[in-house]
Each structure stands twice: as C-alpha cells, then as structure tokens.
Protein backbone atom coordinates (compact mmCIF):
# COMPACT_ATOMS: atom_id res chain seq x y z
CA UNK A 1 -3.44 -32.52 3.92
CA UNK A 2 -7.37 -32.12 4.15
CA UNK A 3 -8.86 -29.26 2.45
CA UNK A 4 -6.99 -27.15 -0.45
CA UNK A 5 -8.19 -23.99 -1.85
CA UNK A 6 -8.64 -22.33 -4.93
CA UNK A 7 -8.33 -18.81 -6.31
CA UNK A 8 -9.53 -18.72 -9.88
CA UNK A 9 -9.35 -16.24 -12.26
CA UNK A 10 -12.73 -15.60 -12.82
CA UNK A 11 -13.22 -14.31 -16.24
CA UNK A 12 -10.79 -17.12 -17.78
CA UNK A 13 -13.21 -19.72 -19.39
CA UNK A 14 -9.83 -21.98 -19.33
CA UNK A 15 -9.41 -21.19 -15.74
CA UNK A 16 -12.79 -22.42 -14.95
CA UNK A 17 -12.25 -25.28 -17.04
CA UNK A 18 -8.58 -25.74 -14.96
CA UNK A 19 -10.73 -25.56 -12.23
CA UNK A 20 -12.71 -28.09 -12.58
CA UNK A 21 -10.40 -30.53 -13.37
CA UNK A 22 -8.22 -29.73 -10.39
CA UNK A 23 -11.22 -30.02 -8.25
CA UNK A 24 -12.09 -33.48 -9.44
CA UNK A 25 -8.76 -34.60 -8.86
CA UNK A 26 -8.43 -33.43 -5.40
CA UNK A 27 -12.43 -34.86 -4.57
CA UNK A 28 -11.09 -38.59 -6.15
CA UNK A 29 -8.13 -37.87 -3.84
CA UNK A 30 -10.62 -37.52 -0.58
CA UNK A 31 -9.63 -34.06 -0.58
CA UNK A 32 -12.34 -30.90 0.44
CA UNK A 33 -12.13 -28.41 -2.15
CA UNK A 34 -12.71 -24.56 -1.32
CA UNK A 35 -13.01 -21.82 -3.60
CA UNK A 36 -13.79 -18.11 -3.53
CA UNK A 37 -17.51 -17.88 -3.62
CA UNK A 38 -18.17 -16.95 -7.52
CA UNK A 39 -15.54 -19.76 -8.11
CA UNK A 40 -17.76 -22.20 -6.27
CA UNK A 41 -20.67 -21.31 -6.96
CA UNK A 42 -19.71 -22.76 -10.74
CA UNK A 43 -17.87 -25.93 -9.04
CA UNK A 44 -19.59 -29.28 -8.61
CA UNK A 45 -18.78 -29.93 -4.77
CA UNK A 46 -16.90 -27.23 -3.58
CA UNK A 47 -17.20 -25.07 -0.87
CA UNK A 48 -17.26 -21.67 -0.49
CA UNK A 49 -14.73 -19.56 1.41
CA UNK A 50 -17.40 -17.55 3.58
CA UNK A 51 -19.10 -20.95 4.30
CA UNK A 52 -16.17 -23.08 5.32
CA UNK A 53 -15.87 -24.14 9.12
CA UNK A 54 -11.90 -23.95 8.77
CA UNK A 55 -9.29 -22.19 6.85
CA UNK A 56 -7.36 -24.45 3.73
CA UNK A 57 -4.07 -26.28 4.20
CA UNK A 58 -2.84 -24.60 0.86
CA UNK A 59 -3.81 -22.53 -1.85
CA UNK A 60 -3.55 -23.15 -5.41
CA UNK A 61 -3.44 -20.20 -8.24
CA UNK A 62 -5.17 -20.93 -11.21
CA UNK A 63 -4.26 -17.67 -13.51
CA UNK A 64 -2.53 -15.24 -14.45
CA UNK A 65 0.27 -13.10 -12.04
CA UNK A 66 -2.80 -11.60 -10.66
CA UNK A 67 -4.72 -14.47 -9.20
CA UNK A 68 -1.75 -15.30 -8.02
CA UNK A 69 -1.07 -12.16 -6.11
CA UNK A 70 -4.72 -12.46 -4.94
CA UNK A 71 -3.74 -15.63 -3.44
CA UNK A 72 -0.47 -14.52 -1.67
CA UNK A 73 -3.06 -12.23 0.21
CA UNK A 74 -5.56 -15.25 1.60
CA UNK A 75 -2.18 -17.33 1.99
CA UNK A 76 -0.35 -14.54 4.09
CA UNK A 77 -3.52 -14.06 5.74
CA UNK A 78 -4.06 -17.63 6.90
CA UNK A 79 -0.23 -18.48 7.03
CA UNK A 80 -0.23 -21.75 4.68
CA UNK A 81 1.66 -21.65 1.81
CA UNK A 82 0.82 -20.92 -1.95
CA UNK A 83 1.66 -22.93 -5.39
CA UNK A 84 0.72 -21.06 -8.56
CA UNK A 85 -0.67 -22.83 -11.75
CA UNK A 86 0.40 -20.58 -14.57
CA UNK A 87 -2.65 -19.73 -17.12
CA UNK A 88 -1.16 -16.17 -18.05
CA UNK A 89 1.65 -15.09 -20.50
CA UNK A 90 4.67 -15.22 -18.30
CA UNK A 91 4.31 -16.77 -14.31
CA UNK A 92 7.96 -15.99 -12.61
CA UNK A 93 6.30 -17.53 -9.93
CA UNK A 94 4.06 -20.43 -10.87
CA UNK A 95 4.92 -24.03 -10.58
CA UNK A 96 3.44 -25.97 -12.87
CA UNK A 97 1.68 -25.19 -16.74
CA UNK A 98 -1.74 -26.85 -17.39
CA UNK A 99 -0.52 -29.69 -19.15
CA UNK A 100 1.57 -31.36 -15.83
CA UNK A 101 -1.15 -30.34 -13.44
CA UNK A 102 -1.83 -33.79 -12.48
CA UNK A 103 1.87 -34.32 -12.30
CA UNK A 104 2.36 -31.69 -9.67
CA UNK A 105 -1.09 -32.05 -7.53
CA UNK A 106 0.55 -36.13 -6.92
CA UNK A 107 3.87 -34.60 -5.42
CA UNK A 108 1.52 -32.04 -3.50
CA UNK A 109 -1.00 -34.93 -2.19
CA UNK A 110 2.26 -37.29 -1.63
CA UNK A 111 4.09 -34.66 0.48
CA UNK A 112 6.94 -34.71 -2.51
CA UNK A 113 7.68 -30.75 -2.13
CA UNK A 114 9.94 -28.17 -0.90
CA UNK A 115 8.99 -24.67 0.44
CA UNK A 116 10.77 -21.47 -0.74
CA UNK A 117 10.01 -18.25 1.65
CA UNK A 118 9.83 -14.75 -0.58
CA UNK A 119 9.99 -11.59 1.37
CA UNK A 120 7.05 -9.23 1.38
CA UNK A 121 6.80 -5.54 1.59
CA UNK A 122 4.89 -3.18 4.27
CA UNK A 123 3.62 -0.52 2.82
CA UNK A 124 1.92 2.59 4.56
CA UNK A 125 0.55 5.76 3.65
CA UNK A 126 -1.12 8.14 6.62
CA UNK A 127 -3.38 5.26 8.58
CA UNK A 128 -3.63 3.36 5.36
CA UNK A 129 -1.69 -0.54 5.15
CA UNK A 130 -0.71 -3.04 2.21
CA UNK A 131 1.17 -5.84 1.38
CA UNK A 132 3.65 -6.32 -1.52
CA UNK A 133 5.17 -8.95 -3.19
CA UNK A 134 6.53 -7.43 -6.43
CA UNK A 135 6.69 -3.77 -5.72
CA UNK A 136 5.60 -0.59 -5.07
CA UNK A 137 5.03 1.93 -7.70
CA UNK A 138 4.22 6.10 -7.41
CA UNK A 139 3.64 7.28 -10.91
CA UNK A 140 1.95 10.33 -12.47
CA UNK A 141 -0.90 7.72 -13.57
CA UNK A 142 -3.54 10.23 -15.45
CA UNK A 143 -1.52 13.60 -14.50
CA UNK A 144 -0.26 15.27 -17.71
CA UNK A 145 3.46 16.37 -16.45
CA UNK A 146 6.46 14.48 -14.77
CA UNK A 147 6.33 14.58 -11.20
CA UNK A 148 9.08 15.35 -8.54
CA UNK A 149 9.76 13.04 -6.39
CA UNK A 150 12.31 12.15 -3.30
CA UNK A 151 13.32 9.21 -2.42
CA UNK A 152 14.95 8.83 1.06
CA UNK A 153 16.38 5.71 2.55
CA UNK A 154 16.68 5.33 6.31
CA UNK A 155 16.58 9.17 6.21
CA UNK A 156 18.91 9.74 3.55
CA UNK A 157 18.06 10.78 -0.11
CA UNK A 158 18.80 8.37 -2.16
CA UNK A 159 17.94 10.41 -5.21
CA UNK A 160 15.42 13.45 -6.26
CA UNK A 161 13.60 12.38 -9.81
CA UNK A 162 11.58 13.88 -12.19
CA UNK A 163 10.17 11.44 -13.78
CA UNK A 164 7.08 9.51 -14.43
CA UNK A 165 7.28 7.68 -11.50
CA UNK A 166 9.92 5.46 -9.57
CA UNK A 167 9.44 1.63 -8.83
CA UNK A 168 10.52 -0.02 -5.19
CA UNK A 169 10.73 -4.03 -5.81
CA UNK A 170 11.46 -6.57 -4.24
CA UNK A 171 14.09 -9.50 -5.59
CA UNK A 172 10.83 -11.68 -6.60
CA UNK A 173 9.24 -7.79 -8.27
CA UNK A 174 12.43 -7.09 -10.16
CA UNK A 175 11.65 -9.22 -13.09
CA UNK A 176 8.72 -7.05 -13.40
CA UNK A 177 7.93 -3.45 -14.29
CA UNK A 178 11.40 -2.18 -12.23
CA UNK A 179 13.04 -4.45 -15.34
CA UNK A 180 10.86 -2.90 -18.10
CA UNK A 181 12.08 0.43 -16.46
CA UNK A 182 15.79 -0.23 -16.80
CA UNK A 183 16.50 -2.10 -13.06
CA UNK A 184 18.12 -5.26 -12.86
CA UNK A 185 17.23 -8.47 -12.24
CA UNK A 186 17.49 -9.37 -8.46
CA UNK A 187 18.36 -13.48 -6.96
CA UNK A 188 15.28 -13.91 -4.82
CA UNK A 189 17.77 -14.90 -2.38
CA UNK A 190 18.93 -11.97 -2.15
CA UNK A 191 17.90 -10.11 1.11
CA UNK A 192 17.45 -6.21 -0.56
CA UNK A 193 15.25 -3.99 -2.19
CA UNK A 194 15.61 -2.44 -5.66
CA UNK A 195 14.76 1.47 -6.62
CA UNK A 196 13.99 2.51 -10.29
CA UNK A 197 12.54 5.16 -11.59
CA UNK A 198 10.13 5.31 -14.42
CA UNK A 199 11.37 7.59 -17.49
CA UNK A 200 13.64 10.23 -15.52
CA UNK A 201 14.52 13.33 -17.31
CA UNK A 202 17.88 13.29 -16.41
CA UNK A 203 20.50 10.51 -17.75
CA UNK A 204 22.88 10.96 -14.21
CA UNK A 205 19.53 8.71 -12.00
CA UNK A 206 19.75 5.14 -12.34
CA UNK A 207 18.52 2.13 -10.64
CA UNK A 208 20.13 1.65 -7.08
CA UNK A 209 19.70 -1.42 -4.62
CA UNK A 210 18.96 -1.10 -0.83
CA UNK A 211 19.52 -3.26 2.47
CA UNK A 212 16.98 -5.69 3.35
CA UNK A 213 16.11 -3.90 6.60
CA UNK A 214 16.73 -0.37 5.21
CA UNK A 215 13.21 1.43 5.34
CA UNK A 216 12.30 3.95 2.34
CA UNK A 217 10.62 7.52 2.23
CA UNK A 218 9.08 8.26 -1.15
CA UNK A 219 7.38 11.90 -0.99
CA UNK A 220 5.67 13.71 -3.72
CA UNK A 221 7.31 17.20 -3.19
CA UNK A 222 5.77 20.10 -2.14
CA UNK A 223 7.25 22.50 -4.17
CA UNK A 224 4.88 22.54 -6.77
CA UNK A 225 0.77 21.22 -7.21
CA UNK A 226 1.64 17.64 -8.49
CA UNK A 227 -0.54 14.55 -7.91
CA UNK A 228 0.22 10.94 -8.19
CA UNK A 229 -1.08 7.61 -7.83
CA UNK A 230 0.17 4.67 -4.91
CA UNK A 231 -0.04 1.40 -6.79
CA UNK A 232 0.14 -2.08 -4.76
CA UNK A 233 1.18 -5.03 -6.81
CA UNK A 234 -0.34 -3.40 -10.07
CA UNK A 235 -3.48 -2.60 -7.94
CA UNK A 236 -4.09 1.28 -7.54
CA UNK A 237 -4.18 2.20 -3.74
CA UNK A 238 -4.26 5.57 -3.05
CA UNK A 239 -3.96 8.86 -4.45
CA UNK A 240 -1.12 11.14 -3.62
CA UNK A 241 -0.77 15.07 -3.93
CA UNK A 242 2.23 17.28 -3.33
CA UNK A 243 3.43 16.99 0.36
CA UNK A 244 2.00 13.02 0.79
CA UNK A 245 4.62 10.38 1.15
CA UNK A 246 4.92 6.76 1.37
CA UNK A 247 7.03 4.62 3.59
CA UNK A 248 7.99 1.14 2.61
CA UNK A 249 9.88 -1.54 4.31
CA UNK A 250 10.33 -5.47 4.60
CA UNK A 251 7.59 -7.10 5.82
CA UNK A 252 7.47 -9.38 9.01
CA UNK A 253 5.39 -11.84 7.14
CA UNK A 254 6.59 -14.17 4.27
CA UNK A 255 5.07 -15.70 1.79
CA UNK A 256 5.79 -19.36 1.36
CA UNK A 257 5.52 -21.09 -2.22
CA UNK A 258 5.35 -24.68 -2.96
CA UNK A 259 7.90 -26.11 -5.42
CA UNK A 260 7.67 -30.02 -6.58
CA UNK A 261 11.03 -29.75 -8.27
CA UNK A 262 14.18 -27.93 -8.06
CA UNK A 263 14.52 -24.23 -9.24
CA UNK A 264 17.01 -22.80 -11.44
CA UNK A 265 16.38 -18.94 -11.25
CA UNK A 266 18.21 -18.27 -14.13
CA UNK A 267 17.04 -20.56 -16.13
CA UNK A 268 13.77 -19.53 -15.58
CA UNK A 269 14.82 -16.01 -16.24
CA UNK A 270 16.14 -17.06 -19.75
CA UNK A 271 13.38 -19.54 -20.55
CA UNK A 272 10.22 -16.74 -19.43
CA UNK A 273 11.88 -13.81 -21.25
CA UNK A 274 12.12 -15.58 -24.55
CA UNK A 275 8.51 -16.88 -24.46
CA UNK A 276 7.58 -13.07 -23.46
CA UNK A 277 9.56 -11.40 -26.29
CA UNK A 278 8.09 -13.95 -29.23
C-alpha cells in the first residue's frame, strides 16, 4: 500500500483536526496522502485529488454517514475499497471511532484486514444515472398533499400508496430512514431489497421485501397534478411530476469496506440504536 486517500468532512473543525493526525501518521508510515482539494489545501503535505498522477489504494472517511457516502462514490469509481472513521452520531458503517484510529490505520498499513462487499443500487430516471448504497427515496418533499404512487416489481404492482413517499433500501439502507418509516432491519448478507412507504393513509400497506435481482418501477401517477422529489442517498436528484417514474435495480458494482476486526451485525444494531435513542 502506497498512497491512501481522504474524504473529509469539510465543515467539521474535529474532522480537520482527525485529518491531520491521520495524515501524519500515514507520512511517518512512508505513505502519500491525498485529499479532496479544499481538504488539502488545509493539510501539511498532502496532495490534491485533481493533481495526483495516480488514483489511491484506499479511501478513508473521516465524518459523518455523508462523507462516507461521498467516499463510496470515488471508491466505486476507482474500484479500491473504503474504511469509514465515524465522526457523526451513529456510523452503521464505519470502522473505527477517533479514539482507536491509530489502532486501526496499524492493521490497515500491516495488511491485518478483511473485506466485506455491500451491494449497490442503479438508479435511473429518463437519461439520468445514480448510485445507491442506502436507498432510494420519492417523497412529496415541499408539495403540500400526499402523493399517489405505484410501485411495480418486475412488472407487477407490488402496492399503490398514498402516502408521503415510499423508501427502496438496500440491506446496508434498512437501518436507515426505511426503519424510521416502520421497515425492518435487513442482514447485509442478505441478497434483497426492502420497500416502505413513508406515512401511508391506509393501515392494510406495509413494508414488503424483494429479490436481489428483481428490478422496481416506482411512478408518480398520472391521475392527478402531483409532484415529487427523487432523493439519492439523502441527496435530492431529480424532480418528479405526475406520469415520471423511476426504475431501480442491483447494481453491477460493489462497494468493498475494510474491516480490522470481526463484525457482529447485531450487535452493532443493539449497541448504535441505544447511543442514537439517549
């Protein structure tokens, strides 16, 4: 290993500061340090993305869930593989908290690591493309009424909803907003997709899990002037109106994360979920 990158978040003094350290530690190592170019531009000895001759050998997170998706998107891009250093409230998917960063960067640096593959989601509206590793969400957003919506699945309906919106996650998403919407919480191992919807009207729609491979139609129905927003990982994507659909499927790309010690899914479940209801 030669040259590790960095996504920051970049309005985290403590990231910064998380930064810093990590970057030390990796330059003592004989390691080349990369960051995002804001990142580096604050970073004694680092380089920036758009100047470096060749791509990273991994990325490291140093955030919240957000960096971290941020960094699944340079990782898929490149194809190396991700580890996530939790600065944010909860971090499903991070590996290590800042007080056992040096712990974990020494496994990393000694080869002492495992990699665990997550399934991604392909998303496309009209020409439009995105990538998904939590899930997919069409909700009213600013509109002031429920919308109607259809979900199909491989050309079936699944269910028709009025409701605020419905959630498609994947297992790694449904510890996210699909839970705080009533779904249930998925093994990442698991090879399936999970459809909730957001505040139905009517108690007979609940949360129903899909096939791996199954492929999903969610349309905003034309029946009635209705519009809606596409949101990507908690990042809005597109607007919808009445008539527009989405079409969502698993991905052909992976993401891969680094783990320095064994995982215990539900363990993690129990132990995040208590910190996050205190």
């Amino acid at each position: 290993m030669k040259r590790i990158g960095l996504m920051v978040h970049g309005k985290r003094e403590d990231a910064m500061d998380c930064a810093a350290r990590v970057a030390q530690f990796l330059q003592r190592a004989g390691i080349s340090v990369q960051a995002e170019d804001e990142a580096a531009a604050c970073l004694l000895g680092v380089m920036p993305f758009s100047q470096a001759e060749e791509k990273p050998d991994v990325i490291l997170s140093l955030g919240g869930d957000g960096t971290l998706l941020r960094g699944m998107q340079a990782a898929v891009q490149w194809d190396i593989p991700l580890l996530g250093i939790n600065l944010g409230r909860v971090g499903f998917l991070a590996e290590a908290e800042p007080e056992n960063i040096e712990d974990v960067l020494r496994c990393l640096l000694a080869g002492q690591y495992t990699l665990e593959e997550r399934a991604l989601l392909d998303v496309r509206m009209q020409d439009q493309h995105w990538l998904a590793l939590n899930d997919v969400v069409v909700s009213r957003g600013g509109y002031a009424r429920l919308i109607t919506l259809e979900a199909l699945v491989d050309g079936d309906t699944a269910g028709l909803y009025v409701a605020d919106g419905l959630v498609v996650a994947t297992p790694t998403g449904s510890t996210g907003y699909s839970l705080s919407a009533g779904g249930p919480i998925v093994s990442p191992h698991v090879d399936c997709m999970v459809i909730t919807p957001i505040c139905a009207h009517s108690l007979q729609h609940r949360p129903c899990v899909v096939p791996g491979h199954a492929s999903i139609r969610l349309e905003l129905k034309a029946d009635a002037e209705q519009h809606a927003s596409l949101q990507v990982d908690g990042q809005s994507c597109a607007a919808m109106k009445a008539g527009d659909w989405a079409t969502i499927s698993k991905a052909d790309k992976s993401i891969r994360l680094i783990r320095t010690r064994p995982a215990h899914f539900f363990q993690l479940v129990r132990d995040k979920l208590t910190e996050w209801s205190r």
